[in-house]
Protein backbone atom coordinates (compact mmCIF):
# COMPACT_ATOMS: atom_id res chain seq x y z
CA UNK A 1 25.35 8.33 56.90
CA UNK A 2 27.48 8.11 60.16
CA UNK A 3 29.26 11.77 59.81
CA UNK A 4 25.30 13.11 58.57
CA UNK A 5 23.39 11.56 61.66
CA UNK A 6 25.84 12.10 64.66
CA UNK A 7 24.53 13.97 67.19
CA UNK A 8 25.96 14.79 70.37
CA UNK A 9 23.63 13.62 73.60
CA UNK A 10 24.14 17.02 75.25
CA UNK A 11 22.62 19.39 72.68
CA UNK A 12 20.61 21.91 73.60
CA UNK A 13 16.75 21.49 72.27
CA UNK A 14 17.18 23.99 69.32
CA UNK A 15 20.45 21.55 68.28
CA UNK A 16 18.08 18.75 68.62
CA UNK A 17 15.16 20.63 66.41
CA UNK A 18 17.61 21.45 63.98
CA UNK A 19 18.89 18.11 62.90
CA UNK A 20 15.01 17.37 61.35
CA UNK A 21 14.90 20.95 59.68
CA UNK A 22 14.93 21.58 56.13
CA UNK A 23 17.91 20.61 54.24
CA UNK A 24 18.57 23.35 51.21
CA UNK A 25 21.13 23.06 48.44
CA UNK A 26 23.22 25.71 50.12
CA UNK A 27 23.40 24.58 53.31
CA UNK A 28 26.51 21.95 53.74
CA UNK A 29 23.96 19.23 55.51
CA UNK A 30 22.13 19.23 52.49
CA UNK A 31 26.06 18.70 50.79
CA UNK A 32 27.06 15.89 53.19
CA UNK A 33 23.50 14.66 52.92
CA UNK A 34 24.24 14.36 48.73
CA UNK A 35 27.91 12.68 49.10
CA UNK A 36 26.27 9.94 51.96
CA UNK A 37 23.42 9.12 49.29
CA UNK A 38 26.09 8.53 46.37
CA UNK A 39 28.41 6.58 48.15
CA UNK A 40 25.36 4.59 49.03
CA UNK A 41 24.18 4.08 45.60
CA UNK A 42 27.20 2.94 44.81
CA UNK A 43 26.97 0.04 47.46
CA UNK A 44 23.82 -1.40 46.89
CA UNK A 45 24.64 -3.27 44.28
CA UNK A 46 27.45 -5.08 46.49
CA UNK A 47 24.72 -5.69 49.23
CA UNK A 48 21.85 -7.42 46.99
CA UNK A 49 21.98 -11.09 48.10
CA UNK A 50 23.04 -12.25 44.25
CA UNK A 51 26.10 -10.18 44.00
CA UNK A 52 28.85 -12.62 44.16
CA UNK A 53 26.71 -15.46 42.49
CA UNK A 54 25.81 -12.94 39.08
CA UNK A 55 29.40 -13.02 37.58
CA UNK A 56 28.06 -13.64 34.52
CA UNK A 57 25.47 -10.98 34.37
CA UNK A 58 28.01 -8.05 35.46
CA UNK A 59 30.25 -8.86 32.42
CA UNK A 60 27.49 -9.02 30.12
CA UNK A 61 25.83 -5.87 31.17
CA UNK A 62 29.64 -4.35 30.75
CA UNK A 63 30.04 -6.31 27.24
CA UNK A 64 26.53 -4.94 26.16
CA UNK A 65 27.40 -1.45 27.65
CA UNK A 66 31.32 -1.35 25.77
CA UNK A 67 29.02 -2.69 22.72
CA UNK A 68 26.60 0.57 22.74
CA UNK A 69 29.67 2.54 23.16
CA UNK A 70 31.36 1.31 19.92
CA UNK A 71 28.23 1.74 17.86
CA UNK A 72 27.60 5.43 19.49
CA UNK A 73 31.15 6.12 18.31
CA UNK A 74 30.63 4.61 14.63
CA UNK A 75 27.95 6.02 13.68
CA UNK A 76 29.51 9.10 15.22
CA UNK A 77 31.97 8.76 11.83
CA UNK A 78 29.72 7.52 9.48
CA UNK A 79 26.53 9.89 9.75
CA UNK A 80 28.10 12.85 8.63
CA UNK A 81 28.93 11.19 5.19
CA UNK A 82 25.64 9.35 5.40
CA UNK A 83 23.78 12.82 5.23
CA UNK A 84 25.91 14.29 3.15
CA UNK A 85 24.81 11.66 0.26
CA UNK A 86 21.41 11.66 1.21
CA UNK A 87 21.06 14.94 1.75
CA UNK A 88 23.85 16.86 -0.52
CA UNK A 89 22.39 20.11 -0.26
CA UNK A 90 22.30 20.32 3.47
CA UNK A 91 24.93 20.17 6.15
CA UNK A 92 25.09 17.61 8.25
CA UNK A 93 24.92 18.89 11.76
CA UNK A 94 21.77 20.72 10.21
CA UNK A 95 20.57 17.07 9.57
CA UNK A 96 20.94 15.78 13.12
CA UNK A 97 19.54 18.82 15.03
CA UNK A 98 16.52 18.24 12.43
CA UNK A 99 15.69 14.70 13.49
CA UNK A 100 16.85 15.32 17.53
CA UNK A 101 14.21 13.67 18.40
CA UNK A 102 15.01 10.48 17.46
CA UNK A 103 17.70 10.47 20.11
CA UNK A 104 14.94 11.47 22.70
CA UNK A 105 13.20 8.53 21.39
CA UNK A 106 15.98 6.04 21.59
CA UNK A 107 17.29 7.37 24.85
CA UNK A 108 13.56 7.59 26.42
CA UNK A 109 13.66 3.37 25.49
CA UNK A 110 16.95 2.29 26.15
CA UNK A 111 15.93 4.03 29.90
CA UNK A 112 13.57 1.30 30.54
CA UNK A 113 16.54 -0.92 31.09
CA UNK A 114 18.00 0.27 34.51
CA UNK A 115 17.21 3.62 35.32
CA UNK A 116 15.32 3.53 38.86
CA UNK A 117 12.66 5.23 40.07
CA UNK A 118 13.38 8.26 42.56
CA UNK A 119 10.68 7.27 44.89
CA UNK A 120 11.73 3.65 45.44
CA UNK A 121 14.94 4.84 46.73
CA UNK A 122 13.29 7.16 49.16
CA UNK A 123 11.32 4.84 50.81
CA UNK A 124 14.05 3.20 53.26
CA UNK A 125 15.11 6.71 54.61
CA UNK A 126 11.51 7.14 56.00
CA UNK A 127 12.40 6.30 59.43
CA UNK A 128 15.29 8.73 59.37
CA UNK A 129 15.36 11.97 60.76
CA UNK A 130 15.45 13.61 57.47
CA UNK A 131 12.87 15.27 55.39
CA UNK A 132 11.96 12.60 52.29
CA UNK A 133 11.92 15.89 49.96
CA UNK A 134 15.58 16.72 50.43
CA UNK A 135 16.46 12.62 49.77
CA UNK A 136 14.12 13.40 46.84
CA UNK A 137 16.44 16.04 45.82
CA UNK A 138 19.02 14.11 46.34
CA UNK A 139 18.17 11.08 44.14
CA UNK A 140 16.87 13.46 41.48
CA UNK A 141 20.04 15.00 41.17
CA UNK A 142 21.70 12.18 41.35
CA UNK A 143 20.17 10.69 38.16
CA UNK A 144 20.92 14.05 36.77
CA UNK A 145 24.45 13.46 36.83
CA UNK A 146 23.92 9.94 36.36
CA UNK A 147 26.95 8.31 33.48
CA UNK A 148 24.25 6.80 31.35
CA UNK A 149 23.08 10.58 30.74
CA UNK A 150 26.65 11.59 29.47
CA UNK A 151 27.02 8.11 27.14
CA UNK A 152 25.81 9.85 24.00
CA UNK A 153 28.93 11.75 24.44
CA UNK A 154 30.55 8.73 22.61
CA UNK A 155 28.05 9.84 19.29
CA UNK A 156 27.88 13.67 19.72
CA UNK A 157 31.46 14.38 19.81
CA UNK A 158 32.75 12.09 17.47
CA UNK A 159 29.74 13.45 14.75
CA UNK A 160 31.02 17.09 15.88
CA UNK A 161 34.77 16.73 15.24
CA UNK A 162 33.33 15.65 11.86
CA UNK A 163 31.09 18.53 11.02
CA UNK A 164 31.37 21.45 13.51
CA UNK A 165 35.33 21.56 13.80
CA UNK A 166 35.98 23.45 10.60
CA UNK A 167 33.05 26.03 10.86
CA UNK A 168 32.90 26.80 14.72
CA UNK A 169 35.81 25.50 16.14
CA UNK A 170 35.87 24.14 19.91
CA UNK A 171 33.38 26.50 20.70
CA UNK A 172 30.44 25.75 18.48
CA UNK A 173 31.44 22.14 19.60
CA UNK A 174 31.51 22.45 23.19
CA UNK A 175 28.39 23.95 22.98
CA UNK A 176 26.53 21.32 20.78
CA UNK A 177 27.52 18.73 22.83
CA UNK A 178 26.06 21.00 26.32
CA UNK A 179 22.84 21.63 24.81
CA UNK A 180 22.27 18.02 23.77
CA UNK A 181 23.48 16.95 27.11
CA UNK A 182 20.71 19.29 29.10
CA UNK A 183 17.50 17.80 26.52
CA UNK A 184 18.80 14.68 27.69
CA UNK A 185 19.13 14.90 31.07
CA UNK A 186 15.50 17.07 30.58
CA UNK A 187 13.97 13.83 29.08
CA UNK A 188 15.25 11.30 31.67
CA UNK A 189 13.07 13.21 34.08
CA UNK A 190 10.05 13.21 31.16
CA UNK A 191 11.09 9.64 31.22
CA UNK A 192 10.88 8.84 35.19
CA UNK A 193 7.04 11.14 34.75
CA UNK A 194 6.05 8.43 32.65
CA UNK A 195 7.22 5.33 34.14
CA UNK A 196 5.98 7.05 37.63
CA UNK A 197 2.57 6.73 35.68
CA UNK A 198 2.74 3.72 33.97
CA UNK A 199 3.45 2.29 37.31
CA UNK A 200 -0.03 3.51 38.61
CA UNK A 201 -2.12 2.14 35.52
CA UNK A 202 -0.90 0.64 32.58
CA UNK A 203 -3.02 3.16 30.20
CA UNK A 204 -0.64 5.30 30.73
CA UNK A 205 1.80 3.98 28.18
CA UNK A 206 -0.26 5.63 25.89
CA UNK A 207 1.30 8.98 27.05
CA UNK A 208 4.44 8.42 25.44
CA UNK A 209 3.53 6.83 22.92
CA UNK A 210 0.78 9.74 21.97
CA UNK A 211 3.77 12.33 22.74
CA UNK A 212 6.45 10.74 20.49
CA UNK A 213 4.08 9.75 17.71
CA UNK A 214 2.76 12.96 17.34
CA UNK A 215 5.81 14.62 17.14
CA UNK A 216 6.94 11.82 13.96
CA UNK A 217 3.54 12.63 12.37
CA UNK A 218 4.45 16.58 12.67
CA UNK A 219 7.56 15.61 11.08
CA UNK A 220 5.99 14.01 8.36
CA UNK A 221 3.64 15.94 7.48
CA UNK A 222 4.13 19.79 8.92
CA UNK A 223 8.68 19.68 9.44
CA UNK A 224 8.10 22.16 11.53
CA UNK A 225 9.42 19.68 14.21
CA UNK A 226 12.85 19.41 11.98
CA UNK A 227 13.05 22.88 11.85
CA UNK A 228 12.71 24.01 15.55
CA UNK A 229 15.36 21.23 15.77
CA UNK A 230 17.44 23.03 13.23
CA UNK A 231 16.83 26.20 14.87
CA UNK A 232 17.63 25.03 18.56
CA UNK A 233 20.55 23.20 17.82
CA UNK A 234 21.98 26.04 15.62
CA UNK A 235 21.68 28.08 18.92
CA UNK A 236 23.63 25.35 21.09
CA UNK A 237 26.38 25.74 18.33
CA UNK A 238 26.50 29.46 18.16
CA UNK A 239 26.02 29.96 22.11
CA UNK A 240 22.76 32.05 21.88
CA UNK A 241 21.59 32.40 24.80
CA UNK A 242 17.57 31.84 24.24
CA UNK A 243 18.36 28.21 23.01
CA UNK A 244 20.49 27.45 26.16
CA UNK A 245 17.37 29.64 28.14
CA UNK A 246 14.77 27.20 26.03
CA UNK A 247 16.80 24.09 27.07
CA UNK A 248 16.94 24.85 30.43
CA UNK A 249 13.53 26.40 31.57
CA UNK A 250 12.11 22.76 29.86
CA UNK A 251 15.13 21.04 32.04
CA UNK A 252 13.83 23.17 35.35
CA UNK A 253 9.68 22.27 34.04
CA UNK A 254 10.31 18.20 33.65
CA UNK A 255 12.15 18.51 36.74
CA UNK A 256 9.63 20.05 39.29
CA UNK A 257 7.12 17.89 37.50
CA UNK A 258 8.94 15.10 38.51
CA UNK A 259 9.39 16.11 41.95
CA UNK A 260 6.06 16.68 42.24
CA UNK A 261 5.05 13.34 41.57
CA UNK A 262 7.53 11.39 42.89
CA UNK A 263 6.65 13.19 46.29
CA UNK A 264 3.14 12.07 45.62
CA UNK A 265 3.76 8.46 45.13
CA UNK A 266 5.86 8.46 48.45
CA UNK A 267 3.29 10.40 50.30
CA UNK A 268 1.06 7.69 49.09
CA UNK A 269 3.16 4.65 49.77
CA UNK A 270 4.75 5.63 52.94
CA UNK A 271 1.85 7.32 55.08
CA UNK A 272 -0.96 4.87 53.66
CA UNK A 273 -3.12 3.87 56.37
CA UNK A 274 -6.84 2.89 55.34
CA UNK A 275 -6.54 -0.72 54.88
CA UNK A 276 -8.14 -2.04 51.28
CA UNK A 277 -11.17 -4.03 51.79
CA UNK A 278 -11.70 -6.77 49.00
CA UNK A 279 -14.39 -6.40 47.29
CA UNK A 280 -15.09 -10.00 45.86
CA UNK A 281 -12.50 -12.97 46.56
CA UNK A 282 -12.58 -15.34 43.65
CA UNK A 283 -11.99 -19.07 45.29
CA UNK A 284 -12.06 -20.69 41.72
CA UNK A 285 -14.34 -23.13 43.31
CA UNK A 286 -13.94 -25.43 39.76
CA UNK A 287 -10.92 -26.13 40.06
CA UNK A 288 -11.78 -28.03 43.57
CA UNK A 289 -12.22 -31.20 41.05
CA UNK A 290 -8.65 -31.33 40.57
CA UNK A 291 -7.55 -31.96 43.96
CA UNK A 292 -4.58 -31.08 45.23
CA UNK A 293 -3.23 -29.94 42.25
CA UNK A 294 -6.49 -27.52 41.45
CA UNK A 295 -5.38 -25.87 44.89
CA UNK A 296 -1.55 -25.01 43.64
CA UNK A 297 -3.69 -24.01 40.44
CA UNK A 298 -5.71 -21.66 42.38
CA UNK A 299 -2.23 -20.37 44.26
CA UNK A 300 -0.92 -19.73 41.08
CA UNK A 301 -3.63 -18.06 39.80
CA UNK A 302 -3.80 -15.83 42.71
CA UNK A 303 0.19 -15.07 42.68
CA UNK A 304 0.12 -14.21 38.68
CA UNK A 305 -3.14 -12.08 39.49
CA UNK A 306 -2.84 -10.08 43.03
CA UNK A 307 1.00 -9.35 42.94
CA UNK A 308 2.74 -6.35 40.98
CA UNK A 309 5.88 -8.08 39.44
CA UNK A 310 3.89 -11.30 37.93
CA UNK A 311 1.25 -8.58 36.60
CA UNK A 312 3.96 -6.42 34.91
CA UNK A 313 5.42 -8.91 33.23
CA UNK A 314 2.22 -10.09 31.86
CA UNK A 315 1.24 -7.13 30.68
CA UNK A 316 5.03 -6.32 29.40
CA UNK A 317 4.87 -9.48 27.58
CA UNK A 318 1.38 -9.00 26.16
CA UNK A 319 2.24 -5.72 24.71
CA UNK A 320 5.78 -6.90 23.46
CA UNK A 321 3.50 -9.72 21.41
CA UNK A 322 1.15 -7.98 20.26
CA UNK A 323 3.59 -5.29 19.00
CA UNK A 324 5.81 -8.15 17.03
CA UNK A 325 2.67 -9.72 15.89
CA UNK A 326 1.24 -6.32 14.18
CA UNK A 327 5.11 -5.76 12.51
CA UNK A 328 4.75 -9.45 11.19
CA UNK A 329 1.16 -9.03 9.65
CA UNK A 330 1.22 -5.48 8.27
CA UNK A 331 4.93 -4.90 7.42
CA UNK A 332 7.64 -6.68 5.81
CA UNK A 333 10.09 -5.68 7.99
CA UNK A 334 10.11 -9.49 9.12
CA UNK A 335 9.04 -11.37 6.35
CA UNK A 336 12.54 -13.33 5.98
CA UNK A 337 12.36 -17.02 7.28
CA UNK A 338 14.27 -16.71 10.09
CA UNK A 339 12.14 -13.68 11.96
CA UNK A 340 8.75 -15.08 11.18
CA UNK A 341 9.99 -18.34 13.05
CA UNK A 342 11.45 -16.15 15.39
CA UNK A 343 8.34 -14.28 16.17
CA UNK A 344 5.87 -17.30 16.15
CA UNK A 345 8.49 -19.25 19.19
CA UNK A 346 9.00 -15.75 21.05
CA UNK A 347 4.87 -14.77 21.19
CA UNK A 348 4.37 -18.06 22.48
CA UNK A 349 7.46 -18.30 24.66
CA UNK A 350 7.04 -14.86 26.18
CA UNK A 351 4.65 -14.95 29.04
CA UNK A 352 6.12 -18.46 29.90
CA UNK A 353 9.54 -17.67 30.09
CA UNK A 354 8.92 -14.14 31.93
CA UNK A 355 7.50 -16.46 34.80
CA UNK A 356 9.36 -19.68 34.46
CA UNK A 357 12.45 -18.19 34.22
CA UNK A 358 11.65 -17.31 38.28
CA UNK A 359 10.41 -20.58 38.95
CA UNK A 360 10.45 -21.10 42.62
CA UNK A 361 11.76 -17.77 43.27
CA UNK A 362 7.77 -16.60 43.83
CA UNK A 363 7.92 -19.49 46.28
CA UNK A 364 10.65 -18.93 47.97
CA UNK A 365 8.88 -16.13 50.14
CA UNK A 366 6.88 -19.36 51.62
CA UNK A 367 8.76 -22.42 50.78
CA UNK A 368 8.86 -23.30 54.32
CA UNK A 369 5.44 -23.84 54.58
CA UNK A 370 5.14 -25.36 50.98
CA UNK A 371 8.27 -28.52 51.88
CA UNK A 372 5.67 -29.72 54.54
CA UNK A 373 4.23 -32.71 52.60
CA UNK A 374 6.57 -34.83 50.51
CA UNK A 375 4.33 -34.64 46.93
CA UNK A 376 3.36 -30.41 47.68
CA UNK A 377 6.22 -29.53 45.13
CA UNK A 378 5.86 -32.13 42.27
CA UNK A 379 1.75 -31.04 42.30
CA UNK A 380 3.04 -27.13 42.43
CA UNK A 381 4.84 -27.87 39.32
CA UNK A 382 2.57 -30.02 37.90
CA UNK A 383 -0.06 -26.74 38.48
CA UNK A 384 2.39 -24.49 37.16
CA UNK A 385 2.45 -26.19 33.89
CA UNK A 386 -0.55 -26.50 33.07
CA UNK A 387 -1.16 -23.13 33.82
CA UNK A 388 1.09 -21.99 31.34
CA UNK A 389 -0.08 -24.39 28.92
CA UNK A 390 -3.52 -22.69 29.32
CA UNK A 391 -1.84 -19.26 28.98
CA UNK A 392 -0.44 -20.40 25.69
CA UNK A 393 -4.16 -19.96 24.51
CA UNK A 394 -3.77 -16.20 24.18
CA UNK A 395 -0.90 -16.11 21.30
CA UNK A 396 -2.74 -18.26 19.70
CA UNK A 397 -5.37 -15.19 19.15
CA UNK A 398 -2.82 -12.95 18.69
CA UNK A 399 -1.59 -14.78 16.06
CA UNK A 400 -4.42 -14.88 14.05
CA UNK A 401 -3.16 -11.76 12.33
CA UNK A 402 0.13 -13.05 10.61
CA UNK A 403 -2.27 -16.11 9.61
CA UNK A 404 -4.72 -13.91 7.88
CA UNK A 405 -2.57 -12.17 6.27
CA UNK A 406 -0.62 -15.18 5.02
CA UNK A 407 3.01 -14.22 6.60
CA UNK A 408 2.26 -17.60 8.75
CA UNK A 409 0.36 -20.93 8.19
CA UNK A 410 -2.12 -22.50 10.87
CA UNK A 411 0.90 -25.54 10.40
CA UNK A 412 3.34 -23.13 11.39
CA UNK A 413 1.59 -21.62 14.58
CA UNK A 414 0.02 -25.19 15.92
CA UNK A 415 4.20 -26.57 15.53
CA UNK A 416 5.30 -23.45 17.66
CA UNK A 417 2.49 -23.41 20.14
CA UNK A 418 3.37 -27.31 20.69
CA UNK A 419 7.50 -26.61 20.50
CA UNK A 420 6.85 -24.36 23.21
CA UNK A 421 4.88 -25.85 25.65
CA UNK A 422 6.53 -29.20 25.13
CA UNK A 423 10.47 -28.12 24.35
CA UNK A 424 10.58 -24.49 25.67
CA UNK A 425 8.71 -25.33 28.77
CA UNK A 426 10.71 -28.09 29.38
CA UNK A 427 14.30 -26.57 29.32
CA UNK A 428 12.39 -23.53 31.44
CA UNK A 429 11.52 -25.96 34.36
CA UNK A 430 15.04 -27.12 34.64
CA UNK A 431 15.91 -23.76 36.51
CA UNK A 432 13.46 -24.67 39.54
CA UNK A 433 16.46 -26.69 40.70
CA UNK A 434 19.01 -24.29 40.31
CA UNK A 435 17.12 -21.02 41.07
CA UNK A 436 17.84 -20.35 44.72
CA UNK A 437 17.23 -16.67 45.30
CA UNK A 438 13.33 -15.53 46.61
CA UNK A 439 11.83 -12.80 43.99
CA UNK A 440 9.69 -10.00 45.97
CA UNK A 441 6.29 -10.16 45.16
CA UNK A 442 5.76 -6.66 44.41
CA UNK A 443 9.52 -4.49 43.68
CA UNK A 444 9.95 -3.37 40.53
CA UNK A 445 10.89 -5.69 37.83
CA UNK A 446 13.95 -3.97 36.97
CA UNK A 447 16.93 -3.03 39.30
CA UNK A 448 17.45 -4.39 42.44
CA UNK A 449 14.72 -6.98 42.02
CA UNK A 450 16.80 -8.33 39.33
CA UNK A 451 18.18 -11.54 40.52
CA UNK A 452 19.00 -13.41 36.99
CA UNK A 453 22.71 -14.91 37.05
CA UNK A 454 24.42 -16.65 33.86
CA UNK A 455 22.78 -19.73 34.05
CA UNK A 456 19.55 -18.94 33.79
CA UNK A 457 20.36 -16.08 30.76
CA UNK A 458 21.83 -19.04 28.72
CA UNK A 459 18.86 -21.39 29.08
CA UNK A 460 15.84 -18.41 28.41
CA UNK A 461 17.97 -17.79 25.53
CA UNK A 462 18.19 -20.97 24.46
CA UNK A 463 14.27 -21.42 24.96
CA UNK A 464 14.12 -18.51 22.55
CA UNK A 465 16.65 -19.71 20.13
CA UNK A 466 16.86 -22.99 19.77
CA UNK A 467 13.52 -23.98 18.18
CA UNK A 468 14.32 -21.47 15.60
CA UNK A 469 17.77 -22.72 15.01
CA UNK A 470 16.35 -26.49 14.70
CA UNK A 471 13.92 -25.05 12.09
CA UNK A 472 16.23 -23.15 9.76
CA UNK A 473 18.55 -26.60 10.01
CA UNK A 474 16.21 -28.66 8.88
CA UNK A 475 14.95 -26.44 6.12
CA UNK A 476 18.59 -26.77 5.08
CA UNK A 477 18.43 -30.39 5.05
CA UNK A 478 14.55 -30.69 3.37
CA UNK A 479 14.26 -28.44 0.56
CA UNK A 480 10.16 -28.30 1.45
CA UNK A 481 9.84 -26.05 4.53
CA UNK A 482 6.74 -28.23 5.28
CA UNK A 483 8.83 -31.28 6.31
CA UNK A 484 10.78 -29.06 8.92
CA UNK A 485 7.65 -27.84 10.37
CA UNK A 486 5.85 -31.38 10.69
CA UNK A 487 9.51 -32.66 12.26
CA UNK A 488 9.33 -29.68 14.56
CA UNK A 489 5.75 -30.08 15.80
CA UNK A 490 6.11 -34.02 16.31
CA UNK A 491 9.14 -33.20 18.49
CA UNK A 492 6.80 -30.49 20.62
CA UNK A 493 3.88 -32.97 20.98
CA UNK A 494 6.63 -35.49 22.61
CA UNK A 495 7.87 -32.86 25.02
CA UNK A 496 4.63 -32.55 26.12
CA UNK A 497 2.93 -35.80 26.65
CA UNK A 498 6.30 -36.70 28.20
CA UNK A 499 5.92 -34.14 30.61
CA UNK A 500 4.59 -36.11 33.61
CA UNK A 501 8.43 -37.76 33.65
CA UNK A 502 10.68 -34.58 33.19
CA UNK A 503 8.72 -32.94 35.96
CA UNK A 504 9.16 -35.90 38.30
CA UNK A 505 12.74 -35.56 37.22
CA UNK A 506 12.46 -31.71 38.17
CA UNK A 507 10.91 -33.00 41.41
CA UNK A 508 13.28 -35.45 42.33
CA UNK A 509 16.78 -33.20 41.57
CA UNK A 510 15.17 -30.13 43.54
CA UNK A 511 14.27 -32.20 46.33
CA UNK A 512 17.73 -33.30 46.33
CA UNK A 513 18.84 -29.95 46.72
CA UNK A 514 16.55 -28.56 48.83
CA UNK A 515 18.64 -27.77 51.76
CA UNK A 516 20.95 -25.56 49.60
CA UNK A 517 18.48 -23.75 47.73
CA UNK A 518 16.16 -22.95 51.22
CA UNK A 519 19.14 -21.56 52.51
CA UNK A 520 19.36 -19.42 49.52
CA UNK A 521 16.06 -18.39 49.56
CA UNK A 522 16.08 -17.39 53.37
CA UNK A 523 19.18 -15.28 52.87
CA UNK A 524 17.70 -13.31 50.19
CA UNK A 525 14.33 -12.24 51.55
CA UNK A 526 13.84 -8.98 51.82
């Protein structure tokens, strides 16, 4: 920002008025303004705290991302031969611009990954003298242009070359792939509306979901959603200009919609200034009884309750089991062995492993005060666990379902509710001694908050995978899946009642390393 915010000390007063006036796209301080916010974006991922200890997770993310990009291509071959069996008296491209949506679909929750929110970013330039609505601007355009918009490049062109070459020529291509490219830029703004508002209250996930469903159940029953597809992405081909018109008056609509809100939400955040008076303060007075582990009880409690990332990823991890849990029981979509195994360790693991797998990080915004007793940390974990253990109750409610309906046994679900809080738990609490980075209390999950690095990927995915893999071995070994199952819960009920000596264990190697990991934890608070 140095060449936006110089300003000479002998201005004259309208100079200095000017430097807080409006910033317009045609004015070249709105220009410079643009370029200092995108080389800026660029750096912040070099200036989060984990950047040089995440190896790992870089090269994964570019493995996964190098991954999409050979199945976009792919199936960028093999659709157009795929519809032309299925569908022999149709053409393909016809085909695809019927079922567009289901791009919009995929796209709108494959965003959920990474893509930021506008008004986070806008929040640290509120002490410069800039207006927030022209940073605004400037972050939504940025995620306008963003590379992740352009990525289905890798499936449109391919799929074009195939089917639009011979009939249209470059033209009718070019323009395919620029009318797909403007819905999809349209519905990353439709996308940042809705995580805007899921962000205020979780009911509003039922926006999307009402939006998208709908249009499936149109499709199903009415096509006329297949054949506005048809019809709009016939225009793109043959450069009419109402379908380019169409696409971008709904591009220009999602986009001051967006603005609009986001500039709400940092109105709302930034100039807040009635302080919120608590209503009723739960002190959990039975858990007094307990001593001092009852009070790291109630601390946890209180952390998993009052902050915004522990609440998110309850609620993420609630709907995510109650989703597989409803494919399980009224579907056969997972009805081999390995999936319902799968599903019965993962809706039990989830909420566990979504806070475990930040174990101490929560802490590590008050260690300091925490390492003032010698047994404080071996009761906090002791409180943590049983916590979780507690928390285990809920999939076992959720499970009933798949039990009912006889895709599961009440053998099966007891052996994966004691695998987990025994096994999974236990691998889980081994990153309290290696986790050295402090987790804000309430940034967004995803992002910059992200502070994950290779070690602790490989052991939440073995706390996922492993149980699973010792099940389907042992079914291999004992032809009667019952044996595997017993074996499997008898090696869960150790775990656990052995768990007053791995957490002393856990106590003992984290209080060896305690100097190392405070430093960490000081050097990455925000």
């Amino acid at each position: 920002m140095k060449n936006f915010f110089h300003r000479n000390e002998n201005k004259t007063k309208s100079n200095a008025e000017s430097v807080t006036h409006s910033y317009t796209p045609m004015n070249n301080r709105f220009v410079t303004l643009l370029k200092d916010i995108r080389q800026q974006r660029k750096l912040s991922a070099k200036r989060h705290p984990m950047y040089q200890n995440n190896k790992f997770g870089k090269y994964f993310m570019l493995l996964f991302a190098l991954i999409w990009v050979g199945y976009l291509v792919l199936f960028g071959f093999l659709l157009p031969t795929l519809f032309r069996e299925e569908m022999p008296g149709m053409e393909p491209y016809n085909v695809l611009n019927g079922g567009m949506w289901y791009i919009f679909i995929i796209d709108f929750c494959m965003r959920f990954m990474g893509q930021k929110l506008p008004a986070s970013e806008v929040k640290p330039y509120a002490v410069l003298p800039v207006r927030k609505r022209d940073v605004l601007d400037c972050h939504l355009l940025l995620n306008g242009i963003d590379a992740y918009n352009f990525i289905w490049i890798f499936l449109l062109l391919p799929f074009g070359c195939m089917t639009l070459w011979k009939f249209f020529g470059l033209g009718g291509l070019l323009g395919f792939v620029l009318g797909y490219l403007i819905l999809i830029i349209a519905n990353g703004y439709w996308h940042s509306i809705c995580r805007t508002l899921m962000n205020e209250h979780i009911l509003w996930v039922l926006l999307p979901i009402a939006v998208y469903g709908g249009i499936i159940a149109l499709m199903v029953t009415t096509k006329w959603p297949n054949t506005i597809g048809m019809e709009w992405g016939e225009g793109f081909i043959k450069w009419e200009p109402l379908a380019f018109l169409a696409a971008l008056a709904v591009l220009a609509l999602l986009f001051w919609l967006c603005r609009v809100m986001q500039l709400r939400i940092v109105d709302k955040e930034i100039a807040r200034t009635k302080t919120t008076k608590l209503k009723h303060v739960r002190d959990y007075k039975f858990l007094d009884r307990f001593g001092e582990i009852g009070e790291y009880l109630r601390l946890e409690i209180k952390l998993l309750t009052r902050n915004k990332v522990p609440k998110v990823q309850f609620r993420t991890g609630l709907i995510l089991m109650i989703m597989f849990s409803v494919f399980l029981a009224f579907t056969e979509v997972y009805d081999d062995n390995f999936m319902r195994y799968f599903i019965a360790i993962y809706n039990f693991s989830v909420l566990g492993v979504m806070v475990l797998s930040q174990c101490m990080m929560f802490e590590g915004n008050y260690l300091d005060g925490l390492m003032s007793r010698k047994e404080s940390i071996l009761s906090l974990l002791k409180a943590k666990y049983y916590l979780q253990c507690a928390i285990c109750v809920v999939p076992l409610l959720v499970m009933i379902a798949p039990v009912v309906k006889g895709k599961l046994s009440v053998l099966d679900m007891f052996a994966a509710f004691f695998i987990t809080i025994g096994f999974v738990f236990f691998i889980m609490f081994q990153l309290a001694v290696y986790n050295k980075s402090t987790m804000n209390l309430n940034e967004k999950v995803m992002g910059r908050n992200s502070t994950s690095n290779w070690f602790q990927t490989m052991l939440i995915m073995g706390g996922f995978f492993l149980p699973v893999i010792l099940i389907m071995a042992l079914n291999a070994i004992f032809p009667d899946g019952r044996v595997s199952v017993w074996i499997t819960l008898v090696i869960g009920i150790a775990f656990t009642l052995a768990h007053p000596l791995w957490l002393r264990n856990v106590y003992k190697r984290f209080m060896k390393r305690r100097y190392t990991n405070m430093a960490g934890f000081r050097a990455s608070r925000p």
